[in-house]
C-alpha atoms as a PDB file:
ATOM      1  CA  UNK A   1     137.898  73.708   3.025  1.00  0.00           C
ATOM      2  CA  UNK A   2     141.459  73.096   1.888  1.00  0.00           C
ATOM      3  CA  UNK A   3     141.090  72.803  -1.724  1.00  0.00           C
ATOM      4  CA  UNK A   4     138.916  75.972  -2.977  1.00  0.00           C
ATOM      5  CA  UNK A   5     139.068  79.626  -1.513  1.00  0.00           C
ATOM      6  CA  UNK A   6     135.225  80.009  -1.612  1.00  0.00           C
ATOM      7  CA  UNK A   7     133.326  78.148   0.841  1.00  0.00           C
ATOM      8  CA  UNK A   8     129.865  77.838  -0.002  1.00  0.00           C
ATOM      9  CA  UNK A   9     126.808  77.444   2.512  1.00  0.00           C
ATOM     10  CA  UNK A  10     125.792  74.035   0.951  1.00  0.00           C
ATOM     11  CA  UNK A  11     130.136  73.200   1.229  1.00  0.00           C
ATOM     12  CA  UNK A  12     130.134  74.032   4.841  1.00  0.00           C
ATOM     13  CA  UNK A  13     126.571  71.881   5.739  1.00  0.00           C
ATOM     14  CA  UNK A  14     128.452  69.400   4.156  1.00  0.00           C
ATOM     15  CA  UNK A  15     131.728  69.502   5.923  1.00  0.00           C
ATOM     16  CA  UNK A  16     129.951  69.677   9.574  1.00  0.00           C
ATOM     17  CA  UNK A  17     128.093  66.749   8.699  1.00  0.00           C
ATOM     18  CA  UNK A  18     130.973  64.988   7.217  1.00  0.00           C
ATOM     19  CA  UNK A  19     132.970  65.900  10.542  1.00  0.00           C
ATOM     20  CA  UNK A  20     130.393  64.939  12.516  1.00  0.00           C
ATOM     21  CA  UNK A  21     130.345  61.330  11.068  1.00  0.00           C
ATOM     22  CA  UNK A  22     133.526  61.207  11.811  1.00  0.00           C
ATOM     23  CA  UNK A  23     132.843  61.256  15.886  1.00  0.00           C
ATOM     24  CA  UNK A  24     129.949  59.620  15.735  1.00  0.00           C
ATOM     25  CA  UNK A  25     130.944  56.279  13.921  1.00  0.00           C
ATOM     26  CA  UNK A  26     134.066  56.462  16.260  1.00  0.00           C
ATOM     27  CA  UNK A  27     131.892  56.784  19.306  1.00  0.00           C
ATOM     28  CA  UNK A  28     129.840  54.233  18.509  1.00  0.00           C
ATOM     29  CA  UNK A  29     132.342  51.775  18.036  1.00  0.00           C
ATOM     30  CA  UNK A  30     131.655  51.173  14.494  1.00  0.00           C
ATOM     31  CA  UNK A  31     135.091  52.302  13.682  1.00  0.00           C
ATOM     32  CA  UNK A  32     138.333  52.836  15.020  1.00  0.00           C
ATOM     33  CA  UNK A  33     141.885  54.693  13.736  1.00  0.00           C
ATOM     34  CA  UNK A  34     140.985  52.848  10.513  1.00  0.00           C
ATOM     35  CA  UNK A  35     137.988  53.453   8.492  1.00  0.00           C
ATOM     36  CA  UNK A  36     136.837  56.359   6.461  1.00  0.00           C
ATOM     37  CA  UNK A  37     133.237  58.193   5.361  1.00  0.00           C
ATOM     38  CA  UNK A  38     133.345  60.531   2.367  1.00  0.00           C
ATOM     39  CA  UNK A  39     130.591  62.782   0.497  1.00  0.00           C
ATOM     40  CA  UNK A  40     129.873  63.530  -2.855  1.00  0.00           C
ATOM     41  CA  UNK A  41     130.873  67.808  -3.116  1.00  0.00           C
ATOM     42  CA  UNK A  42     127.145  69.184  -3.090  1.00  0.00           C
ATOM     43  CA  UNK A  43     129.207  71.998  -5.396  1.00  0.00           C
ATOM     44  CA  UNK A  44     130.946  69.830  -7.796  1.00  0.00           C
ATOM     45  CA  UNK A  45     129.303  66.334  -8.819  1.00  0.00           C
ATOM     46  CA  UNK A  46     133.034  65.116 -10.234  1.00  0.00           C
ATOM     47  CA  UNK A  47     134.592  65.518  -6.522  1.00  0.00           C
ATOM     48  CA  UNK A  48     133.914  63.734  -3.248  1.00  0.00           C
ATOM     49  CA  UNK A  49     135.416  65.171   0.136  1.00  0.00           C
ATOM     50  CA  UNK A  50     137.148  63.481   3.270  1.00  0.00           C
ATOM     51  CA  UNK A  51     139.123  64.309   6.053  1.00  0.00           C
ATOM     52  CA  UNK A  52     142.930  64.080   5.897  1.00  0.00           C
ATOM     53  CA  UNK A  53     143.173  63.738   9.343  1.00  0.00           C
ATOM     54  CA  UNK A  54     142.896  60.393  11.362  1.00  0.00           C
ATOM     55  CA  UNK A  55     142.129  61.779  14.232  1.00  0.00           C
ATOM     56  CA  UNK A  56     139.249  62.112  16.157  1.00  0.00           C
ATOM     57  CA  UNK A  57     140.033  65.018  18.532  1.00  0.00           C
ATOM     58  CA  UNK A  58     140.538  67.393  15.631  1.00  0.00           C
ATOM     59  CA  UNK A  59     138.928  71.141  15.381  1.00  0.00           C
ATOM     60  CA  UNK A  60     137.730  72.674  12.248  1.00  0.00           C
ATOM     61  CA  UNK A  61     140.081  69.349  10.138  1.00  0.00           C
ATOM     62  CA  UNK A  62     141.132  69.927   6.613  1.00  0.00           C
ATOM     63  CA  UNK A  63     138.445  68.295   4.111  1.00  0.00           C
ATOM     64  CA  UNK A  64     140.387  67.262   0.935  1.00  0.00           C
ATOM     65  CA  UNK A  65     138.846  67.309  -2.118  1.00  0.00           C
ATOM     66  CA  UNK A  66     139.267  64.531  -4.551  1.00  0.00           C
ATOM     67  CA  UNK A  67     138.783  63.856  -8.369  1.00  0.00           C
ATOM     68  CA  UNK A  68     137.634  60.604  -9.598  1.00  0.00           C
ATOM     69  CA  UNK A  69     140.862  59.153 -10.317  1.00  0.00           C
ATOM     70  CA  UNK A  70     141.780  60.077  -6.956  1.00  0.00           C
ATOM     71  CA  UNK A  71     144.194  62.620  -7.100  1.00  0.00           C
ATOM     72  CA  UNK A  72     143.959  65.319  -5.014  1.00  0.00           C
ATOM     73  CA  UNK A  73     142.355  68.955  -6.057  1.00  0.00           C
ATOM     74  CA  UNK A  74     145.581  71.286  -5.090  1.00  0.00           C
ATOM     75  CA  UNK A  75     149.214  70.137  -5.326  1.00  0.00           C
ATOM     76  CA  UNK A  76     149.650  71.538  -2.061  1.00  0.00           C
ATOM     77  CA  UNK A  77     147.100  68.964  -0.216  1.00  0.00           C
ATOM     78  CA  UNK A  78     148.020  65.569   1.652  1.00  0.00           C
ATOM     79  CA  UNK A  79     146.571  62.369  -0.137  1.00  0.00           C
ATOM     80  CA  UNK A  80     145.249  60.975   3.030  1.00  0.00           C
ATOM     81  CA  UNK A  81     143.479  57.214   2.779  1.00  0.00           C
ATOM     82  CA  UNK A  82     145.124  55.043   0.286  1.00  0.00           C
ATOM     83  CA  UNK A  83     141.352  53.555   0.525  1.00  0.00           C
ATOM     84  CA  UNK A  84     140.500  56.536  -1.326  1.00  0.00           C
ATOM     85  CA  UNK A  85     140.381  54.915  -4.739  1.00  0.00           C
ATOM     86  CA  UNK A  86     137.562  52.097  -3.326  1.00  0.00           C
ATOM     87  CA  UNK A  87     135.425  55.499  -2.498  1.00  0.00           C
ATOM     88  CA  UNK A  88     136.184  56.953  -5.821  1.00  0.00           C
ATOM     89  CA  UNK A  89     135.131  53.914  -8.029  1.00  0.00           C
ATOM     90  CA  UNK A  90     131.686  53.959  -6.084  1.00  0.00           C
ATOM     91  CA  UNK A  91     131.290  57.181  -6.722  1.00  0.00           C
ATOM     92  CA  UNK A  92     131.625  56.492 -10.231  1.00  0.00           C
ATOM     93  CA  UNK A  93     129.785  53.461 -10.699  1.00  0.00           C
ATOM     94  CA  UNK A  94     126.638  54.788  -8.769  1.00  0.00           C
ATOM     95  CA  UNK A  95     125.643  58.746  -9.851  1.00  0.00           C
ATOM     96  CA  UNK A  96     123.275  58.314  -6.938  1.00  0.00           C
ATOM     97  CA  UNK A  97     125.111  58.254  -4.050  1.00  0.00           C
ATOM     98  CA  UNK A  98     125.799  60.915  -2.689  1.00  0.00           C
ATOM     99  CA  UNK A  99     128.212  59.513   0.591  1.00  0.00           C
ATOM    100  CA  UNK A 100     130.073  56.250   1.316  1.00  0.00           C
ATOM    101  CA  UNK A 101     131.406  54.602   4.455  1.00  0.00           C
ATOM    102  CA  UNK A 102     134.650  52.021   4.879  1.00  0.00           C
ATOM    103  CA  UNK A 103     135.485  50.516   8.334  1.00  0.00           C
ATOM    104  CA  UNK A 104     138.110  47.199   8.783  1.00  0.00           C
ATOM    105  CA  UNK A 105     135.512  44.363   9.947  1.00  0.00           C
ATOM    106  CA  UNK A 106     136.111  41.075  11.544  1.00  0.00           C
ATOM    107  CA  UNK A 107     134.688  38.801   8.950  1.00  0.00           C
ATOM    108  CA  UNK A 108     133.528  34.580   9.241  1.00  0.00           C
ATOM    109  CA  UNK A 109     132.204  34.043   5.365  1.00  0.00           C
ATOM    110  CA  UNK A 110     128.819  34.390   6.619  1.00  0.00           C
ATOM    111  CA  UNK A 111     126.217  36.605   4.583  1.00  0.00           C
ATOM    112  CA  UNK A 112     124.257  39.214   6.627  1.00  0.00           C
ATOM    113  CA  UNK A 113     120.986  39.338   6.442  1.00  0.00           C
ATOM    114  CA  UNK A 114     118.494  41.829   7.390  1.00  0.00           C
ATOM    115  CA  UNK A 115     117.251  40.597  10.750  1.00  0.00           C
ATOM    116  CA  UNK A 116     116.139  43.768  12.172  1.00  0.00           C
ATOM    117  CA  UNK A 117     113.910  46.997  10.739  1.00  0.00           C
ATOM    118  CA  UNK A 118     116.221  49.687  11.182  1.00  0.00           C
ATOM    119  CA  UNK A 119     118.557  47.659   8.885  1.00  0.00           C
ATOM    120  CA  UNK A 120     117.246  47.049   5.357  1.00  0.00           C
ATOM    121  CA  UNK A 121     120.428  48.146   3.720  1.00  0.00           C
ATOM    122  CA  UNK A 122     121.007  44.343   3.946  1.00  0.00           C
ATOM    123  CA  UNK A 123     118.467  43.554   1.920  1.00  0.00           C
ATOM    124  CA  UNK A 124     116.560  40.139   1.942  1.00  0.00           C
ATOM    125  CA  UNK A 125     119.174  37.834   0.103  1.00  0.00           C
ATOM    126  CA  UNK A 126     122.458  39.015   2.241  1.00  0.00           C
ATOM    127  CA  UNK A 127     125.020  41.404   1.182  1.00  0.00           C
ATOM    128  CA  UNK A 128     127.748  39.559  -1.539  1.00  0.00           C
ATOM    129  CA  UNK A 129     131.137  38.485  -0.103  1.00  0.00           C
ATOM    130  CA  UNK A 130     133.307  39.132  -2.808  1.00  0.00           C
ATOM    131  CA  UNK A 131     137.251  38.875  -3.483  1.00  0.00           C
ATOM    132  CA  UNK A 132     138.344  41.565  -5.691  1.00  0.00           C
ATOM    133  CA  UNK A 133     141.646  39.500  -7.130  1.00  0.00           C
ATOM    134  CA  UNK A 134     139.033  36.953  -8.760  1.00  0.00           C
ATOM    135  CA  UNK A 135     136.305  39.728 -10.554  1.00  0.00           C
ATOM    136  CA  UNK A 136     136.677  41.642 -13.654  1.00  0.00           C
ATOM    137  CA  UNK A 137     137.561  45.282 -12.737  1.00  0.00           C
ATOM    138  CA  UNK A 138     134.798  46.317 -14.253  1.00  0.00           C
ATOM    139  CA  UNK A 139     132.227  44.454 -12.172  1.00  0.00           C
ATOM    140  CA  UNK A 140     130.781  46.397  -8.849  1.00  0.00           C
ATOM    141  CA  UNK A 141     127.858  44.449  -6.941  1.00  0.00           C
ATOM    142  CA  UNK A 142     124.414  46.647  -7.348  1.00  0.00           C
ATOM    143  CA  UNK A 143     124.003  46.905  -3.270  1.00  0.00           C
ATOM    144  CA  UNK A 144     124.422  49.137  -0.623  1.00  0.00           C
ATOM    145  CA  UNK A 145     126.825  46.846   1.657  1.00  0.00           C
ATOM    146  CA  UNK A 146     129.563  45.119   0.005  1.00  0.00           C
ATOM    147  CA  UNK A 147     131.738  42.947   1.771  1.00  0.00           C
ATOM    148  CA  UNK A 148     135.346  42.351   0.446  1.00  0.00           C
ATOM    149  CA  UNK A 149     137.187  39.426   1.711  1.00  0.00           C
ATOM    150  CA  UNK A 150     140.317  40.218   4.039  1.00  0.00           C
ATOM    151  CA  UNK A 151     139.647  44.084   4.107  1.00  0.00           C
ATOM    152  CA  UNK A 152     136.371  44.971   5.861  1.00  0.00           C
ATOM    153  CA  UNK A 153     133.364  46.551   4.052  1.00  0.00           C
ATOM    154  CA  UNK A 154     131.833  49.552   2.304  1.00  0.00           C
ATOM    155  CA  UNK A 155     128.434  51.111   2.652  1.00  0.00           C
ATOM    156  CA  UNK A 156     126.705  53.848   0.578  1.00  0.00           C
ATOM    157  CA  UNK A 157     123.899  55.719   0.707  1.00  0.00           C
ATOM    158  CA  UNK A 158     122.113  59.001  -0.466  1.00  0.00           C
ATOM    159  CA  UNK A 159     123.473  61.486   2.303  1.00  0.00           C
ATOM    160  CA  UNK A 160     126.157  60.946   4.866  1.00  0.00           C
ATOM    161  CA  UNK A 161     123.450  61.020   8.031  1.00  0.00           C
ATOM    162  CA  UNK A 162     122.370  58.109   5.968  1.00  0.00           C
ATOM    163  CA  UNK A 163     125.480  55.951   5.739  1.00  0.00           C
ATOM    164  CA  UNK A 164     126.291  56.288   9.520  1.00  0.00           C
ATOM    165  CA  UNK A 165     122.675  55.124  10.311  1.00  0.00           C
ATOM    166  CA  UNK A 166     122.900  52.114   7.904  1.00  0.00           C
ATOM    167  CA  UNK A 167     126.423  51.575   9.035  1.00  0.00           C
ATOM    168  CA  UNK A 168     125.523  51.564  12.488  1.00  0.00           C
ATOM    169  CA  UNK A 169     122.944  48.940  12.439  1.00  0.00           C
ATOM    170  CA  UNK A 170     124.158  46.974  10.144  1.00  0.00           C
ATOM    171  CA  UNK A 171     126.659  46.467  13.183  1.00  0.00           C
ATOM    172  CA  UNK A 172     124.109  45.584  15.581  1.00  0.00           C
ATOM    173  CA  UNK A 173     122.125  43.148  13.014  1.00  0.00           C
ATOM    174  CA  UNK A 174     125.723  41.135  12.662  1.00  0.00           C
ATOM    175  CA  UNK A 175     125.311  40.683  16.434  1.00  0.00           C
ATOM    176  CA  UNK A 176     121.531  39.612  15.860  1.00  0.00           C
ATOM    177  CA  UNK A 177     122.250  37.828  13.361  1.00  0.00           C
ATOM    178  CA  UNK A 178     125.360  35.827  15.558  1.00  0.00           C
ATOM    179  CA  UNK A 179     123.344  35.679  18.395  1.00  0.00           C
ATOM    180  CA  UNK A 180     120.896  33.827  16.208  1.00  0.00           C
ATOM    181  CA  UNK A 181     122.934  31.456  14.460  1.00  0.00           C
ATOM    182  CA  UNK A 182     124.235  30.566  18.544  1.00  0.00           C
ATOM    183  CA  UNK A 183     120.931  30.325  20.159  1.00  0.00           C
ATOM    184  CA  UNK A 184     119.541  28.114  17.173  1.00  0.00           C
ATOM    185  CA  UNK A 185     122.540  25.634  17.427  1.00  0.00           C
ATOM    186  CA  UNK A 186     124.338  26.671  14.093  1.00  0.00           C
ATOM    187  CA  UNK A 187     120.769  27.062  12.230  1.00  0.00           C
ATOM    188  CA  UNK A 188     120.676  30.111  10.268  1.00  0.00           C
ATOM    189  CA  UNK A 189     117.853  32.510  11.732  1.00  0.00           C
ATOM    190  CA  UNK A 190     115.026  33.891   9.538  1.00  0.00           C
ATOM    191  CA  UNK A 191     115.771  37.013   7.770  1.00  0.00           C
ATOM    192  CA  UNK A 192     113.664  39.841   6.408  1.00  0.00           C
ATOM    193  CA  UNK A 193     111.670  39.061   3.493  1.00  0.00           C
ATOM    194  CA  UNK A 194     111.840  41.453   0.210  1.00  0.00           C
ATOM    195  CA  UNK A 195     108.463  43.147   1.047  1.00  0.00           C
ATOM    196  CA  UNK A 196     109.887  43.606   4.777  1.00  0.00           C
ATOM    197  CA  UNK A 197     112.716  44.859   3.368  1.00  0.00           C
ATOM    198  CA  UNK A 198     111.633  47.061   0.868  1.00  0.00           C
ATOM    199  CA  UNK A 199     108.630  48.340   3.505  1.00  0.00           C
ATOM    200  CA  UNK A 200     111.480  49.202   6.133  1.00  0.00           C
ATOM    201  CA  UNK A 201     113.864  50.552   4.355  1.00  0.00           C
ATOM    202  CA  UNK A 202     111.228  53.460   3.360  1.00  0.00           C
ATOM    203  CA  UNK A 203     110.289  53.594   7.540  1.00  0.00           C
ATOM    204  CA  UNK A 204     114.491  53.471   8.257  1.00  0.00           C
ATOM    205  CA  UNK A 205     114.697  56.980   6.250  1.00  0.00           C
ATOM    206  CA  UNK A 206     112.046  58.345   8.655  1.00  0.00           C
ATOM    207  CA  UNK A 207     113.820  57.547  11.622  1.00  0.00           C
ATOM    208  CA  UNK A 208     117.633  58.943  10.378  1.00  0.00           C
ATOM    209  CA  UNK A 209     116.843  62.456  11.685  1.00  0.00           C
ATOM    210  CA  UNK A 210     115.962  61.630  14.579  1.00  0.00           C
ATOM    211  CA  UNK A 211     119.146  59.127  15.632  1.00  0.00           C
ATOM    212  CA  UNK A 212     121.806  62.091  14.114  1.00  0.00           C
ATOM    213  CA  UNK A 213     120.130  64.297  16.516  1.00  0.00           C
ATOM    214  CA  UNK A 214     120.987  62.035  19.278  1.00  0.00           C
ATOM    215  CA  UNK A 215     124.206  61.205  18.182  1.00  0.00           C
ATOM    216  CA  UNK A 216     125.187  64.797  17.976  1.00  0.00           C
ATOM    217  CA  UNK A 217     124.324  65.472  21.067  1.00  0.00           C
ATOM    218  CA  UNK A 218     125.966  62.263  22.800  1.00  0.00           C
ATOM    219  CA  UNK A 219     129.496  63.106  21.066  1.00  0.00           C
ATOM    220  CA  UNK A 220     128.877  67.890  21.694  1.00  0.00           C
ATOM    221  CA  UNK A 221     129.039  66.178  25.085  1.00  0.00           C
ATOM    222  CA  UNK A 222     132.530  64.379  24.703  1.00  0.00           C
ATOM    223  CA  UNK A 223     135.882  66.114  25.051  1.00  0.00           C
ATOM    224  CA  UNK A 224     137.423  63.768  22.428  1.00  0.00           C
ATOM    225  CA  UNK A 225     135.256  65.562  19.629  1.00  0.00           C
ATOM    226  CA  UNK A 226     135.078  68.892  18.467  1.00  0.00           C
ATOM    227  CA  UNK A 227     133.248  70.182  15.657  1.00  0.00           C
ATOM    228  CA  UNK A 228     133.764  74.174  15.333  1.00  0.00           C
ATOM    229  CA  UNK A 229     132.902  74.221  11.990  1.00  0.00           C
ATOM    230  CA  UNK A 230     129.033  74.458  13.570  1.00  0.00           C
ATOM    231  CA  UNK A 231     129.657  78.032  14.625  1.00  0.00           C
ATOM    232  CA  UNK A 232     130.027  79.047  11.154  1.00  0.00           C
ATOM    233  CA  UNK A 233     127.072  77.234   9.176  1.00  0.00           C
ATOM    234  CA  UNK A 234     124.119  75.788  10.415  1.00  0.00           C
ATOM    235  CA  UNK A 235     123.542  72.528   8.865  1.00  0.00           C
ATOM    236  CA  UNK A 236     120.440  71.835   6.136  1.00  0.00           C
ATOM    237  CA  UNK A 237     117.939  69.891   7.304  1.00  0.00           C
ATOM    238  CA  UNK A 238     117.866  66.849   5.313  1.00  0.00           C
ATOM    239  CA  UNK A 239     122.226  66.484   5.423  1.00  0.00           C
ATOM    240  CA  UNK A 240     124.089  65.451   2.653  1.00  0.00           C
END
């Protein structure tokens, strides 16, 4: 990793999964050039880690490790994202989360809702549409999606494996919803209720192993993506 001479095992798990998110969430069209995923440093609690590099067909790219006021651990080190500082505050505001995800979304002022099981992230009330120039800085919505007006949204989660599953189908239950809202001439569909919600979201951790899997092995088998950083660490089995 660019910003510390020791790499750890726990350092290097971390950066092949955080590399790895990288190609998948590009290869499933959930981002493109812009967008970002970060993790907390499993060695330092006050740092979070992303990739400098915005491109996808990168081998063993630099991770740069960040402080919570954003600046970057060694002088030497490009800044990266200017999106950074979003992924820093959340880091801050929630001890929890442990890895964060920020693609550029086509918005319509519509709430999501949970329609579908594999995406309780949603939750049963719809994620808040907020515009930043109208809250007090101090204010930061208590849910896993938030979606800010004009810029896209941001997801977090407890591990990075978890943030690209939640990110992903949060993607397809826009679609769900849209188709929906279509088929039901401008009607809103029925969502998730909060026991559905609450009942999925502990099945949706269950199945999170078994989509990375899959997605690893769809984007190995890719020339765009390369992640050699797997020859030198295996990665843990839960992820971070």
């Amino acid at each position: 990793m660019a910003y510390q001479r020791t790499t750890t095992l726990h350092l290097m798990s971390a950066g092949i999964d955080l590399l790895d998110a990288s190609h998948i969430l590009h290869f499933l069209e959930v981002v493109d050039a812009f967008g970002h995923v970060s993790l907390r440093n499993p060695d330092n609690s006050s740092q979070f880690l992303m990739f400098n590099s915005t491109r996808y067909e990168v081998e063993n790219a630099t991770a740069v490790g960040l402080t919570f006021n954003s600046s970057v651990v060694g002088a030497a080190t490009p800044t990266g994202f200017a999106e950074r500082f979003i992924h820093s505050e959340i880091y801050k505001k929630f001890p929890d989360v442990l890895a964060r995800f920020s693609p550029f979304a086509n918005q319509a002022g519509v709430p999501l809702v949970s329609q579908m099981h594999t995406a309780p992230s949603l939750g049963s009330c719809g994620a808040p549409i907020f515009d930043v120039r109208t809250l007090p800085r101090t204010i930061l919505p208590d849910n896993q999606l938030h979606d800010l007006l004009g810029h896209g949204m941001a997801v977090r989660a407890a591990s990075v494996r978890d943030v690209v599953f939640s990110s992903f189908y949060i993607k397809l239950d826009a679609t769900v919803q849209l188709q929906g809202i279509l088929l039901g001439g401008g009607t809103a569909p029925n969502a998730l209720n909060q026991r559905e919600v609450t009942d999925t979201g502990t099945t949706a951790l269950t199945l999170v192993g078994r989509a990375w899997s899959l997605w690893v092995d769809q984007v190995d088998q890719i020339g765009l993506y390369t992640n050699d950083l797997r020859n030198k660490a295996a990665p843990t089995p839960t992820g971070f």
